[in-house]
N, C-alpha and C. Protein backbone atom coordinates (compact mmCIF):
# COMPACT_ATOMS: atom_id res chain seq x y z
N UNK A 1 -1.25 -0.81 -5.50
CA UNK A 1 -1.87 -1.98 -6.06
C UNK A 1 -2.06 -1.75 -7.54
N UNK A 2 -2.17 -2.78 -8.43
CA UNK A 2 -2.42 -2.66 -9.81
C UNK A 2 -3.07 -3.77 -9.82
N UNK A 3 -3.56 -3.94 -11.19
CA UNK A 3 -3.97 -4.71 -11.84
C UNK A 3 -3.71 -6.17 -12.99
N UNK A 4 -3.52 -7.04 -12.20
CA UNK A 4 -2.66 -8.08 -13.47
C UNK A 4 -4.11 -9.06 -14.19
N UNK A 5 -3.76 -9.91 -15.49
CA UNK A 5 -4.33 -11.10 -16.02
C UNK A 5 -5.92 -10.29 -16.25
N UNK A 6 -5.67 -9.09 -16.70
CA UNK A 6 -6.77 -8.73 -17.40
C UNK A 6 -8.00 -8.30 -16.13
N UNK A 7 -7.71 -8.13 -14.96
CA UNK A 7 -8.59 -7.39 -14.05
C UNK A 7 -8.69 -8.55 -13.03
N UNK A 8 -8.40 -9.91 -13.38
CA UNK A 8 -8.47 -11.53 -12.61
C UNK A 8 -7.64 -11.31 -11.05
N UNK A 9 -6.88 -10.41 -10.89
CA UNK A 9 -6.34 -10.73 -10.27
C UNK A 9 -5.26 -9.39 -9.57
N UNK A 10 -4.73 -9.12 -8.79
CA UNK A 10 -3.84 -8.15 -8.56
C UNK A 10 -2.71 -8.15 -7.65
N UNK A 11 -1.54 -6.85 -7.77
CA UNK A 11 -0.55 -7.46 -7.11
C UNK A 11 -0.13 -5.85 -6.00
N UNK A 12 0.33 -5.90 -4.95
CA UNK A 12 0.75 -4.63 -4.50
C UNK A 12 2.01 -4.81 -3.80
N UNK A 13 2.42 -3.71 -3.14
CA UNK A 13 3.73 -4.14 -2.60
C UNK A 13 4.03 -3.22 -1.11
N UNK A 14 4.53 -4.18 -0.06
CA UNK A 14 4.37 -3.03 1.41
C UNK A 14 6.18 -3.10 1.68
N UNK A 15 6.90 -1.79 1.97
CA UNK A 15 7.53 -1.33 2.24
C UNK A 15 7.88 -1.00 3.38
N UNK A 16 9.26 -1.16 4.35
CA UNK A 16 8.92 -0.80 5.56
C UNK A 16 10.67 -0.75 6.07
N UNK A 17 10.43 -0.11 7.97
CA UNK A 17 11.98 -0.78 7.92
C UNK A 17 11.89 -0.89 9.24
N UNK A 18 12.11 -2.29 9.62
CA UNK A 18 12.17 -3.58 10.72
C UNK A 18 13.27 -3.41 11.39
N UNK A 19 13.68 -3.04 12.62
CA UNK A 19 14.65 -3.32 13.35
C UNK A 19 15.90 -2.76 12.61
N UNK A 20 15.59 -1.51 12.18
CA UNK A 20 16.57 -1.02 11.38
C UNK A 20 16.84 -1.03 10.18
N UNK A 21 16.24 -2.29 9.44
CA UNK A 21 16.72 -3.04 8.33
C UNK A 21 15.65 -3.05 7.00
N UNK A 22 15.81 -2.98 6.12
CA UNK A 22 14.32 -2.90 4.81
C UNK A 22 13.71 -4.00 4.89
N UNK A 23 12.90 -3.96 5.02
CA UNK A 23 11.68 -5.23 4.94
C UNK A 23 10.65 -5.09 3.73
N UNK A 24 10.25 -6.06 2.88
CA UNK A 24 9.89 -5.60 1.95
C UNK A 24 8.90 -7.10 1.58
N UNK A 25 7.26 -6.54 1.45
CA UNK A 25 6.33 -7.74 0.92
C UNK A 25 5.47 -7.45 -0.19
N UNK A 26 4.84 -8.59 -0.76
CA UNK A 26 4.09 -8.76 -1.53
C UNK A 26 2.53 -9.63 -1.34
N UNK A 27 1.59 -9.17 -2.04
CA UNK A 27 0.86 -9.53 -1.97
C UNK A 27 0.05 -9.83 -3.24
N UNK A 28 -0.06 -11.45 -3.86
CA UNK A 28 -0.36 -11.38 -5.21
C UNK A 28 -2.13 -11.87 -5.01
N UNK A 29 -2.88 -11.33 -5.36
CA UNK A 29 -4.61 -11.52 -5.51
C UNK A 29 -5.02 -12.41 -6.76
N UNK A 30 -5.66 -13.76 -6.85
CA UNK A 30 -6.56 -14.23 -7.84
C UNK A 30 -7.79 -14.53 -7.89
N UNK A 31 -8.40 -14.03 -8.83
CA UNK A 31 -9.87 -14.27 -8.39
C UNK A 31 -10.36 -14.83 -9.34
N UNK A 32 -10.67 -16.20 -8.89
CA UNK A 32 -11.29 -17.55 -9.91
C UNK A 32 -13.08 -17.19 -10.16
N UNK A 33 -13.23 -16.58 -11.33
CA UNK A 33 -15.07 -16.88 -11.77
C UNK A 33 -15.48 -18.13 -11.35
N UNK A 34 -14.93 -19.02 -11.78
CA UNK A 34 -15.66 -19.96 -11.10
C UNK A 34 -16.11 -20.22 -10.08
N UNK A 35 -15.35 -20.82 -9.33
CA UNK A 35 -15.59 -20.20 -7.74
C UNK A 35 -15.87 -18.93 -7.12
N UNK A 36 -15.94 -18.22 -7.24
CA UNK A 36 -16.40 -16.75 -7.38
C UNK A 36 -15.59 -16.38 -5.78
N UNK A 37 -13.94 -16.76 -5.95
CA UNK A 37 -13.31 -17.08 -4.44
C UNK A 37 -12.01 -16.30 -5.37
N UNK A 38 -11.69 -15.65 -3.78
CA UNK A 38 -10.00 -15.14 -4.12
C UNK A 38 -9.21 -16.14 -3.48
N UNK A 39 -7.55 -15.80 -3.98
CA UNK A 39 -7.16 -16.67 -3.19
C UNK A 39 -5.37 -15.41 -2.96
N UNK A 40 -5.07 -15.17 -1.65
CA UNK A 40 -4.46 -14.15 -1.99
C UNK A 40 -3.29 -15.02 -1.35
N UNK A 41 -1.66 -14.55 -1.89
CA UNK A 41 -0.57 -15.53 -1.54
C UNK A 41 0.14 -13.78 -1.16
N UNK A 42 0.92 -14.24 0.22
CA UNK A 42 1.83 -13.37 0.51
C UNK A 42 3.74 -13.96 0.56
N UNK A 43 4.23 -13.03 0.11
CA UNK A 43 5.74 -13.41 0.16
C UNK A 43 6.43 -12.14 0.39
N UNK A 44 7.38 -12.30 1.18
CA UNK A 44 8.30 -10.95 1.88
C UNK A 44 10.13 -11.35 1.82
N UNK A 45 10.27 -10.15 2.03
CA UNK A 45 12.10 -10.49 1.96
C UNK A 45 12.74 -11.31 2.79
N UNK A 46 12.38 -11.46 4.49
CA UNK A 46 12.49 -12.24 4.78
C UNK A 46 12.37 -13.86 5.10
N UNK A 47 11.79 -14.15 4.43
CA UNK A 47 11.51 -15.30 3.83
C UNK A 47 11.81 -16.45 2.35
N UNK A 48 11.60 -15.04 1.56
CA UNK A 48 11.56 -15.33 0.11
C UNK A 48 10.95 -16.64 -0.45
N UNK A 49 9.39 -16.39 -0.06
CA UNK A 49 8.70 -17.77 -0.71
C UNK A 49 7.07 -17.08 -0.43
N UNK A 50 6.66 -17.63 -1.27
CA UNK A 50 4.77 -17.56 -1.01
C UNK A 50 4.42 -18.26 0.15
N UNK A 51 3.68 -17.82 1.24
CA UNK A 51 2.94 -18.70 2.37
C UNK A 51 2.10 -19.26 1.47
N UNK A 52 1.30 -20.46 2.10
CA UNK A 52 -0.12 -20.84 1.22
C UNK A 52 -0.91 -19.88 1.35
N UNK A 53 -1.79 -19.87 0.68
CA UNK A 53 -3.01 -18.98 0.13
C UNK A 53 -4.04 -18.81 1.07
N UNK A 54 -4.68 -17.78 1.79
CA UNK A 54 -5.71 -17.53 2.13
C UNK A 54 -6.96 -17.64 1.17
N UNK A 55 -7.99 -17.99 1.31
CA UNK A 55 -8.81 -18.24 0.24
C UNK A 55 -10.64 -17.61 0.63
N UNK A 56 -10.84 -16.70 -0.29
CA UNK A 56 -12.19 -16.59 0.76
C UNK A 56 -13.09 -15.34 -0.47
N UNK A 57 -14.16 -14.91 0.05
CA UNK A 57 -15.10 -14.04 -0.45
C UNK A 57 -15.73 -13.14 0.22
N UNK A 58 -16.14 -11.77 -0.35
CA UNK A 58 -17.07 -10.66 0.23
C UNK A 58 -18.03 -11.20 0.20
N UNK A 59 -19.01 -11.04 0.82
CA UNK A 59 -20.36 -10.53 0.90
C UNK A 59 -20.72 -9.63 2.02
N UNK A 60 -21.64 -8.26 1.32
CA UNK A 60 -22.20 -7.27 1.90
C UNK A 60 -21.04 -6.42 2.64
N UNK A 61 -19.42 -6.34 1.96
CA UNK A 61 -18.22 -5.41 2.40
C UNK A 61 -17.89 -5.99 3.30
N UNK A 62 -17.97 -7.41 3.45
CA UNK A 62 -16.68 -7.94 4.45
C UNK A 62 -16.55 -9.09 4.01
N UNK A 63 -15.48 -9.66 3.95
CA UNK A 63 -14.87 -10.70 3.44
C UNK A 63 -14.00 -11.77 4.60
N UNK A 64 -13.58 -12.99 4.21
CA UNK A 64 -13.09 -13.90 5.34
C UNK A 64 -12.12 -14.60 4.63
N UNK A 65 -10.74 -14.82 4.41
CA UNK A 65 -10.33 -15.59 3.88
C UNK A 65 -9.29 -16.73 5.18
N UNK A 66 -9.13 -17.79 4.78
CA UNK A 66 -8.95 -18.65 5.43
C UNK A 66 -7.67 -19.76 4.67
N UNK A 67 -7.10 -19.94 5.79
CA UNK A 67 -5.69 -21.18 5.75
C UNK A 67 -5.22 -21.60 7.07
N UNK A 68 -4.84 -22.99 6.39
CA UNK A 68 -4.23 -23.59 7.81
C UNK A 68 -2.68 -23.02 7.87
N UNK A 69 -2.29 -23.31 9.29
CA UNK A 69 -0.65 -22.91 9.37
C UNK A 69 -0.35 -23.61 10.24
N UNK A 70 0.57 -23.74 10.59
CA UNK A 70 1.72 -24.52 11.94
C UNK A 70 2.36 -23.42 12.28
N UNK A 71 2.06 -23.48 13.89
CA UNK A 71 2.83 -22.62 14.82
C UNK A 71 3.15 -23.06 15.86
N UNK A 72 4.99 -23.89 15.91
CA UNK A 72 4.99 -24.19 16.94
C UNK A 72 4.74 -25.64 16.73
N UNK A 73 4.78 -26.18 15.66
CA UNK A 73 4.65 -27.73 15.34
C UNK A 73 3.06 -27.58 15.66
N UNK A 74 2.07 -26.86 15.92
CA UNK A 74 0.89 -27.13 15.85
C UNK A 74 -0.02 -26.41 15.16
N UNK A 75 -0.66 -27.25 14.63
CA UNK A 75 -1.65 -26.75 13.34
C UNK A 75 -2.77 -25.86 13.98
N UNK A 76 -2.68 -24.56 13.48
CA UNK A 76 -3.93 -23.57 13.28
C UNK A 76 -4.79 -22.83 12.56
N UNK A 77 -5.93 -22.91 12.57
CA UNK A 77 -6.53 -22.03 11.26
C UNK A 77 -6.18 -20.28 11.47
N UNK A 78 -5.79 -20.09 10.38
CA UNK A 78 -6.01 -18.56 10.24
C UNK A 78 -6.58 -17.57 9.60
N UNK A 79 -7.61 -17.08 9.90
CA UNK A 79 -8.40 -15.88 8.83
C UNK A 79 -7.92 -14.63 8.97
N UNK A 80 -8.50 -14.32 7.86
CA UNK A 80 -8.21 -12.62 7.26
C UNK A 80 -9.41 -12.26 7.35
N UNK A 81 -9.92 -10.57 7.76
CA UNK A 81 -11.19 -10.53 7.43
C UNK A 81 -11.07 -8.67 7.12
N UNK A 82 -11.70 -8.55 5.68
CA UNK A 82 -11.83 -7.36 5.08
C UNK A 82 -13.00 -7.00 5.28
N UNK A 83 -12.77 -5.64 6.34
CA UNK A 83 -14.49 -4.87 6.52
C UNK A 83 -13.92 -3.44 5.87
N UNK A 84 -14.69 -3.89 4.42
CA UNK A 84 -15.44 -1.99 3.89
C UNK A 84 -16.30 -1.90 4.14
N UNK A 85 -16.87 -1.91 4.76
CA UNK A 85 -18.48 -1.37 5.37
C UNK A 85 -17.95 0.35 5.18
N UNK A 86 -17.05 0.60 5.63
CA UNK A 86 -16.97 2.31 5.36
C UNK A 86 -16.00 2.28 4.58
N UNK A 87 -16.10 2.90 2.96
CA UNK A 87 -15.25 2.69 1.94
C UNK A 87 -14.32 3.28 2.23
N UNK A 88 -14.09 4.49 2.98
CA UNK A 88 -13.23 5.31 3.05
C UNK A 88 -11.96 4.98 3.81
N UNK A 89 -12.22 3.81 5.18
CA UNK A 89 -11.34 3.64 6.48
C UNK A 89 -11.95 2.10 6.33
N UNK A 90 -10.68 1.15 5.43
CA UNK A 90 -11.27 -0.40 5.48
C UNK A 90 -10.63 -0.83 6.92
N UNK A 91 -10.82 -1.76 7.06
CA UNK A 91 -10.32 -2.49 8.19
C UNK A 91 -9.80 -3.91 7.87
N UNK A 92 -8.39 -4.13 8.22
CA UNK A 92 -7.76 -5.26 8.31
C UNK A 92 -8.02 -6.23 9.01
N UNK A 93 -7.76 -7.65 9.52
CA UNK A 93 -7.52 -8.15 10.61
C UNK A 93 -7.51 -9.41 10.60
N UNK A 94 -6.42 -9.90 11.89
CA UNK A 94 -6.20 -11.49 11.77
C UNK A 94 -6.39 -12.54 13.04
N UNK A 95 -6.60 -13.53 12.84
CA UNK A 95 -6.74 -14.19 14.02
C UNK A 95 -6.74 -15.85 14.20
N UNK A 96 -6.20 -16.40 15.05
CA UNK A 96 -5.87 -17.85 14.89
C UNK A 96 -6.87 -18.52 15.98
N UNK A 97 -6.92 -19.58 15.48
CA UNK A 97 -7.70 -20.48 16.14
C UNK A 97 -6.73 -21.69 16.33
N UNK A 98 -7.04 -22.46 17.71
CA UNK A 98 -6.23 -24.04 17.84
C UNK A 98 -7.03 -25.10 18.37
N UNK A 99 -8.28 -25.05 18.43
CA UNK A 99 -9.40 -25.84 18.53
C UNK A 99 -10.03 -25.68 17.03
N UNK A 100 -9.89 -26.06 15.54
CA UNK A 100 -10.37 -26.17 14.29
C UNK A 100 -11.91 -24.79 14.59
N UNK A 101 -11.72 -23.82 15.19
CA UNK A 101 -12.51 -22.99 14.64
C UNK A 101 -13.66 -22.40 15.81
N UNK A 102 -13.32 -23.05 17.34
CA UNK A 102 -14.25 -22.56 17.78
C UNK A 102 -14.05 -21.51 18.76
N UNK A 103 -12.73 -21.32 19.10
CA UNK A 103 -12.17 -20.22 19.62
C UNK A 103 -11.64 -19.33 18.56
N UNK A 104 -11.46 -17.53 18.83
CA UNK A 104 -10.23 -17.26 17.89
C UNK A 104 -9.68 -16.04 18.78
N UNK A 105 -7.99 -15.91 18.63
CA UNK A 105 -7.32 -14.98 19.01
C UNK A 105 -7.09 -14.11 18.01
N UNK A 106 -7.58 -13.14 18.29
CA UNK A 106 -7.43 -11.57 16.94
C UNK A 106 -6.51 -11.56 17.80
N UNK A 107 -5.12 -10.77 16.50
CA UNK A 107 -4.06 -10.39 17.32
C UNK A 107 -3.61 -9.31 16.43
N UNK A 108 -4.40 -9.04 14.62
CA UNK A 108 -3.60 -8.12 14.56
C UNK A 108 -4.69 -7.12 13.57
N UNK A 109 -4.75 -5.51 13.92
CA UNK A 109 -5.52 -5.13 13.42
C UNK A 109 -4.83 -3.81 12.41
N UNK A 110 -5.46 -3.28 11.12
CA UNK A 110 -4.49 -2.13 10.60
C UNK A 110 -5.70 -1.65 9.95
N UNK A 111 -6.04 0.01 10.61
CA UNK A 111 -6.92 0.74 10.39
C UNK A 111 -6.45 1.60 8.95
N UNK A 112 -7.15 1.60 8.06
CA UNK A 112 -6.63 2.39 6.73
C UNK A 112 -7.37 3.45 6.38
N UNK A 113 -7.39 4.45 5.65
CA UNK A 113 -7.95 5.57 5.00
C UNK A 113 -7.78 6.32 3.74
N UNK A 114 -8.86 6.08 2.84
CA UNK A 114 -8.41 6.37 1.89
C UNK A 114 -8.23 7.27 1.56
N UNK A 115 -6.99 7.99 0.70
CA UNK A 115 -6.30 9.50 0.43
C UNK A 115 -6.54 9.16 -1.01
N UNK A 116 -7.37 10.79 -1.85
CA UNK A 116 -7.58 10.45 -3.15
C UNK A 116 -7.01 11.71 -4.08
C-alpha cells in the first residue's frame, strides 16, 4: 500500500495465480474530509474496470463500507467490514444481503498479520 493525493487517499495492489493463470487487483482508497467517509473502488485483470465504490467509516477499529450490486439480475447490498480491534491480525470480511438489509450471508473472510 502507499500513499497518493497528499495522505487523502491510497492505492495497493494483490497478486495471485487463479486456475493457473496471473490474476492481478487493485484497490484505490479516498477519503473525503468532508464527509469524513472513504470510498474504496476495486478493479482486477479480469475484468478491467472499477466496480462501484464501497463507501463507509471506522469507528472504535471497525469499519462498514457498503454498495449495491446485481447478482443474477438481482439487486443486493454488499458490505465490507474492517475489524482492527487487534492491530496486529485485522480482519477482513464480506457479506450480501437480498431483503435491503435484514438478513446477511458472510461468505468471505481473510485473516491478516502484521509482519514488521
Amino acid at each position: 500500500m502507499y500513499k497518493v493525493l497528499q495522505g487523502f487517499g491510497n492505492i495497493d495492489n494483490f497478486l495471485a495465480t487463479r486456475g493457473g493463470k496471473p490474476f492481478e487487483g487493485m484497490t484505490v482508497r479516498l477519503f473525503n474530509p468532508k464527509t469524513q467517509l472513504w470510498s474504496l473502488y476495486w478493479a482486477d485483470s479480469n475484468n478491467v474496470k472499477f466496480d462501484s465504490p464501497v463507501i463507509g467509516s471506522f469507528e472504535n477499529n471497525i469499519a462498514y463500507f457498503f454498495t449495491k450490486d446485481l447478482i443474477n439480475d438481482k439487486e443486493i447490498i454488499v458490505v465490507f467490514r474492517w475489524d482492527s480491534t487487534d492491530k496486529n491480525n485485522p480482519v477482513w470480511s464480506q457479506a450480501f444481503s437480498n431483503d435491503n438489509g435484514e438478513n446477511w450471508e458472510w461468505n468471505w473472510y481473510m485473516y491478516m498479520t502484521r509482519i514488521d
